[in-house]
N, C-alpha and C. Protein backbone atom coordinates (compact mmCIF):
# COMPACT_ATOMS: atom_id res chain seq x y z
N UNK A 1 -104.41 -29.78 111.90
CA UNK A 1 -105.81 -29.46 112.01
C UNK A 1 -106.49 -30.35 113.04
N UNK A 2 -107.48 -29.50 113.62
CA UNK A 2 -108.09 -30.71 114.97
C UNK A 2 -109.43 -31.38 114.15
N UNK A 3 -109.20 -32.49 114.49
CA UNK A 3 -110.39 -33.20 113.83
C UNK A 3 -111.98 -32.78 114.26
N UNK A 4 -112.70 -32.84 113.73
CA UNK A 4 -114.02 -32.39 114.32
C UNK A 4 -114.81 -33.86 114.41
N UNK A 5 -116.25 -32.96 114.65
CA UNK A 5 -117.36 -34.77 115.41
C UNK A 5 -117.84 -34.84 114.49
N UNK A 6 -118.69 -35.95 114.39
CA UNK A 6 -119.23 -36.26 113.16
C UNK A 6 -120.25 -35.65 113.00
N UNK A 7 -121.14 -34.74 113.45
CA UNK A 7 -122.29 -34.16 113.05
C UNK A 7 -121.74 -32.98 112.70
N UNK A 8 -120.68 -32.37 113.08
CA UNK A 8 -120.01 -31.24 112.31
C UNK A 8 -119.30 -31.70 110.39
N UNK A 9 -119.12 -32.89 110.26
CA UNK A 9 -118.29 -33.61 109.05
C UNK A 9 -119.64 -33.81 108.34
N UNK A 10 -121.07 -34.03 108.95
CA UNK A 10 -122.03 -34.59 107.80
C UNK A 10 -122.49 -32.84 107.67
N UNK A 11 -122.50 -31.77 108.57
CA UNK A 11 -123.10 -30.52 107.64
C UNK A 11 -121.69 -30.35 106.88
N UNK A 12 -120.07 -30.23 106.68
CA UNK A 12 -119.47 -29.51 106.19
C UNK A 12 -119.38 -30.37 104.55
N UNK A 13 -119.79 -31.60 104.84
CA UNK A 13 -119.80 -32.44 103.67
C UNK A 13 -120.75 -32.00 102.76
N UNK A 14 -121.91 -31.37 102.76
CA UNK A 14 -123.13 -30.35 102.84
C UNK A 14 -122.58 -29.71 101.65
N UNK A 15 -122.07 -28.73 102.38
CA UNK A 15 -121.23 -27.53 101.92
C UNK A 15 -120.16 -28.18 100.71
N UNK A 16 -119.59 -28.87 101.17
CA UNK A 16 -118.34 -29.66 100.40
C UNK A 16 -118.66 -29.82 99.06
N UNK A 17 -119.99 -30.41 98.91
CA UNK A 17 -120.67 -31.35 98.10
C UNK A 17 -121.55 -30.03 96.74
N UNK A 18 -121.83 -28.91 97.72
CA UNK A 18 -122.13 -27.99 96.76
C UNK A 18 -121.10 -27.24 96.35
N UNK A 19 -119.96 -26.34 96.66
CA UNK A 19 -119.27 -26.17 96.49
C UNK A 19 -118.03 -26.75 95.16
N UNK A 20 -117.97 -27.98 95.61
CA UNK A 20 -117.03 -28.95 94.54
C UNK A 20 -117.75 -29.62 93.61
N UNK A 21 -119.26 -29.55 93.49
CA UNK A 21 -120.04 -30.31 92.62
C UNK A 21 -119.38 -30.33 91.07
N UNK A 22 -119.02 -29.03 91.15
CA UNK A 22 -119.08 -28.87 89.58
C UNK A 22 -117.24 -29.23 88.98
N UNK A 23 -116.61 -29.90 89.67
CA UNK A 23 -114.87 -29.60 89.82
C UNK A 23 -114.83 -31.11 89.11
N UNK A 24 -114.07 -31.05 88.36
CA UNK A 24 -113.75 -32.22 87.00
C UNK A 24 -112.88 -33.14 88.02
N UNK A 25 -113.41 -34.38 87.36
CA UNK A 25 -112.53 -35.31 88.39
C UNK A 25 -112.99 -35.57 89.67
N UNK A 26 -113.96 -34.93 90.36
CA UNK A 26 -114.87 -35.41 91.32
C UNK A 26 -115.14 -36.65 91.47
N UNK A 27 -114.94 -37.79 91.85
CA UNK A 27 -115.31 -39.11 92.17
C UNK A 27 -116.67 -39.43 93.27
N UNK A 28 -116.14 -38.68 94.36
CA UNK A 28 -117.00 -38.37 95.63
C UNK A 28 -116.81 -37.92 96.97
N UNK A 29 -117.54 -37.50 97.80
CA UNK A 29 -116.90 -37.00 98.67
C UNK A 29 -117.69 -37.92 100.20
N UNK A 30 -117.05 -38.27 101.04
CA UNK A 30 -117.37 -39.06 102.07
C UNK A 30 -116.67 -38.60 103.48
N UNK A 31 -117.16 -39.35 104.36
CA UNK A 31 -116.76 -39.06 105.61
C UNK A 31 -115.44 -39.95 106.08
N UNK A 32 -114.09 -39.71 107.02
CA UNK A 32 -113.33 -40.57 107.22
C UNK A 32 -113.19 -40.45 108.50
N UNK A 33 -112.87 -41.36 108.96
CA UNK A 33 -111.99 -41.00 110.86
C UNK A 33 -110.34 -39.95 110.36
N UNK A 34 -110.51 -39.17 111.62
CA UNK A 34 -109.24 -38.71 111.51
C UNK A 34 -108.65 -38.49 113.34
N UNK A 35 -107.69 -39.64 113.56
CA UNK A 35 -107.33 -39.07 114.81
C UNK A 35 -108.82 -39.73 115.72
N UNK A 36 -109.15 -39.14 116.92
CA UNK A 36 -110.16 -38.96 117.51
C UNK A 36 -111.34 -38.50 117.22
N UNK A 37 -111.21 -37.91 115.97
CA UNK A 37 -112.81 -37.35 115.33
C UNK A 37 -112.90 -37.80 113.87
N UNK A 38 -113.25 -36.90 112.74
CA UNK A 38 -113.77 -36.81 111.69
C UNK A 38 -113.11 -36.15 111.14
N UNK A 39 -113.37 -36.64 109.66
CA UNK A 39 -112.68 -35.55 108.14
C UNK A 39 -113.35 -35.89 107.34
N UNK A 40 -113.58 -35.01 106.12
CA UNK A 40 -114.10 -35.55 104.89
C UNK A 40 -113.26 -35.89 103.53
N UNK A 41 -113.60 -36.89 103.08
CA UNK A 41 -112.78 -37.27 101.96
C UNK A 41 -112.99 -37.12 100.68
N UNK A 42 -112.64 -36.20 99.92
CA UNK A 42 -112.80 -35.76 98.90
C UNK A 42 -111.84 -37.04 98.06
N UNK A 43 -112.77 -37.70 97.27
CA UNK A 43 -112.17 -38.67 96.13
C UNK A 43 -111.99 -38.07 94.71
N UNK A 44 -110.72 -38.03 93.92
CA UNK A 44 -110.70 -37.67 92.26
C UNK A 44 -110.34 -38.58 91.53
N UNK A 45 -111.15 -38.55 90.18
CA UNK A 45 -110.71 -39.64 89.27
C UNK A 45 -109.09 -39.17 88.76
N UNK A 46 -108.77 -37.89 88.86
CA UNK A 46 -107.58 -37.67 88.41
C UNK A 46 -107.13 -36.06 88.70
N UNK A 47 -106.11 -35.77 89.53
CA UNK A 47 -105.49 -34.72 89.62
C UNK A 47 -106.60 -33.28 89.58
N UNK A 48 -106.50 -32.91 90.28
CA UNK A 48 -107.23 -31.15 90.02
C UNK A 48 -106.45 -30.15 89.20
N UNK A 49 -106.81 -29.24 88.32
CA UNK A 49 -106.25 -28.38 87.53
C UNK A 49 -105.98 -27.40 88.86
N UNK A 50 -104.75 -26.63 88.22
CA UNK A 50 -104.19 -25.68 89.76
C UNK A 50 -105.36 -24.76 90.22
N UNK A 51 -105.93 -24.23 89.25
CA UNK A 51 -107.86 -23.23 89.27
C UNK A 51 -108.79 -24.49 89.81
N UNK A 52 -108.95 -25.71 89.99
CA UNK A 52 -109.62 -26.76 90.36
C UNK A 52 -109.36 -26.78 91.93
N UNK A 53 -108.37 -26.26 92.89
CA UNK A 53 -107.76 -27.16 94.10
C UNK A 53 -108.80 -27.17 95.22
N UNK A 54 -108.56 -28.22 95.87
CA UNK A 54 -109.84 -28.58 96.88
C UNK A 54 -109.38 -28.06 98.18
N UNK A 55 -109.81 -27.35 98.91
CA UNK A 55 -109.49 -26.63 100.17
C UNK A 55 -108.70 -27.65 101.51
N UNK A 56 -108.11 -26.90 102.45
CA UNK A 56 -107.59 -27.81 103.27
C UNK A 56 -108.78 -28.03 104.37
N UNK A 57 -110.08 -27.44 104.56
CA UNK A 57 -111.26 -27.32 105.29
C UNK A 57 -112.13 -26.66 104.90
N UNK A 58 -113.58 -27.80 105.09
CA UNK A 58 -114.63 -26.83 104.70
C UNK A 58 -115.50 -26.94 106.08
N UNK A 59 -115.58 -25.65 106.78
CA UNK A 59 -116.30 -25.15 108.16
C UNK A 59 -115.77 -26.02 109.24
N UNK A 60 -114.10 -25.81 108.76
CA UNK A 60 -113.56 -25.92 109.99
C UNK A 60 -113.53 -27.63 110.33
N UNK A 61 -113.88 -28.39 109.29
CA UNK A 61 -113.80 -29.58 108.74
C UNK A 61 -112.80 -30.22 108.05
N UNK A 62 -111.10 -30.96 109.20
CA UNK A 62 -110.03 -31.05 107.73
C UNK A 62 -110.65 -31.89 107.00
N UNK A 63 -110.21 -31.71 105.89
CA UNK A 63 -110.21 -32.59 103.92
C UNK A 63 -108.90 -33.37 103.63
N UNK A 64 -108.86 -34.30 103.59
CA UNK A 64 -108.25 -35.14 103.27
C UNK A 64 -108.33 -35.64 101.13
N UNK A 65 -107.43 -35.56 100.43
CA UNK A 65 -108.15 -35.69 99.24
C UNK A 65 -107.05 -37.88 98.67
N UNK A 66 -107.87 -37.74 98.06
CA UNK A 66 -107.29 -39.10 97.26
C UNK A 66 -108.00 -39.33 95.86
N UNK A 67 -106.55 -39.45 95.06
CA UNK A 67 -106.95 -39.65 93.54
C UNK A 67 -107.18 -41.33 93.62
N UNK A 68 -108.35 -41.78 93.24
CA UNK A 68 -108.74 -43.02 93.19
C UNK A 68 -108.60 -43.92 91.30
N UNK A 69 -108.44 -42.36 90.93
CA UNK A 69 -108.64 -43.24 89.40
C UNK A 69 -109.89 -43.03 88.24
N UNK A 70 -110.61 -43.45 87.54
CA UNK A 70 -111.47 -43.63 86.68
C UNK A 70 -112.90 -44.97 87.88
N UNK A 71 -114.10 -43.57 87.91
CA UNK A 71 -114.88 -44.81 88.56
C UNK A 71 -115.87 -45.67 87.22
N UNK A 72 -115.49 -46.88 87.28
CA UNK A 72 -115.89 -48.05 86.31
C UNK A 72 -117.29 -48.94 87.29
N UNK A 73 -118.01 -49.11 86.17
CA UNK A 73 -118.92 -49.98 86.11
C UNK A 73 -118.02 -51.87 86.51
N UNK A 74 -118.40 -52.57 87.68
CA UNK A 74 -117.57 -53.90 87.54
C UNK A 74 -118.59 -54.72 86.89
């Protein structure tokens, strides 16, 4: 996937953010470098159910995902 710019990664994060709002295990979703441009990073506290899965791009925006765990109060 070709990385996109960052003003294309903050609208698809947009989208991302409504889209996956409601998906269990959501941690958060952020912006990353990828390559020469941008990706967004979809964070989970734990695994997606197979009906849960997070897309490989949203508007042409790759997604990168990482299970981070349980987010805790330090």
């Amino acid at each position: 996937m070709k990385p996109a710019s960052l003003e294309a990664a903050r609208a698809a994060k947009v989208a991302a953010l409504a889209a996956l709002g409601s998906l269990g295990g959501l941690a958060g979703i952020g912006i990353t470098r990828a390559g020469s441009g941008y990706a967004l990073k979809v964070n989970l506290s734990e695994p997606p159910s197979p009906e849960g899965s997070v897309p490989e791009e949203f508007d042409g925006v790759p997604v990168t995902v990482e299970i981070v765990g349980p987010v805790r109060k330090r």
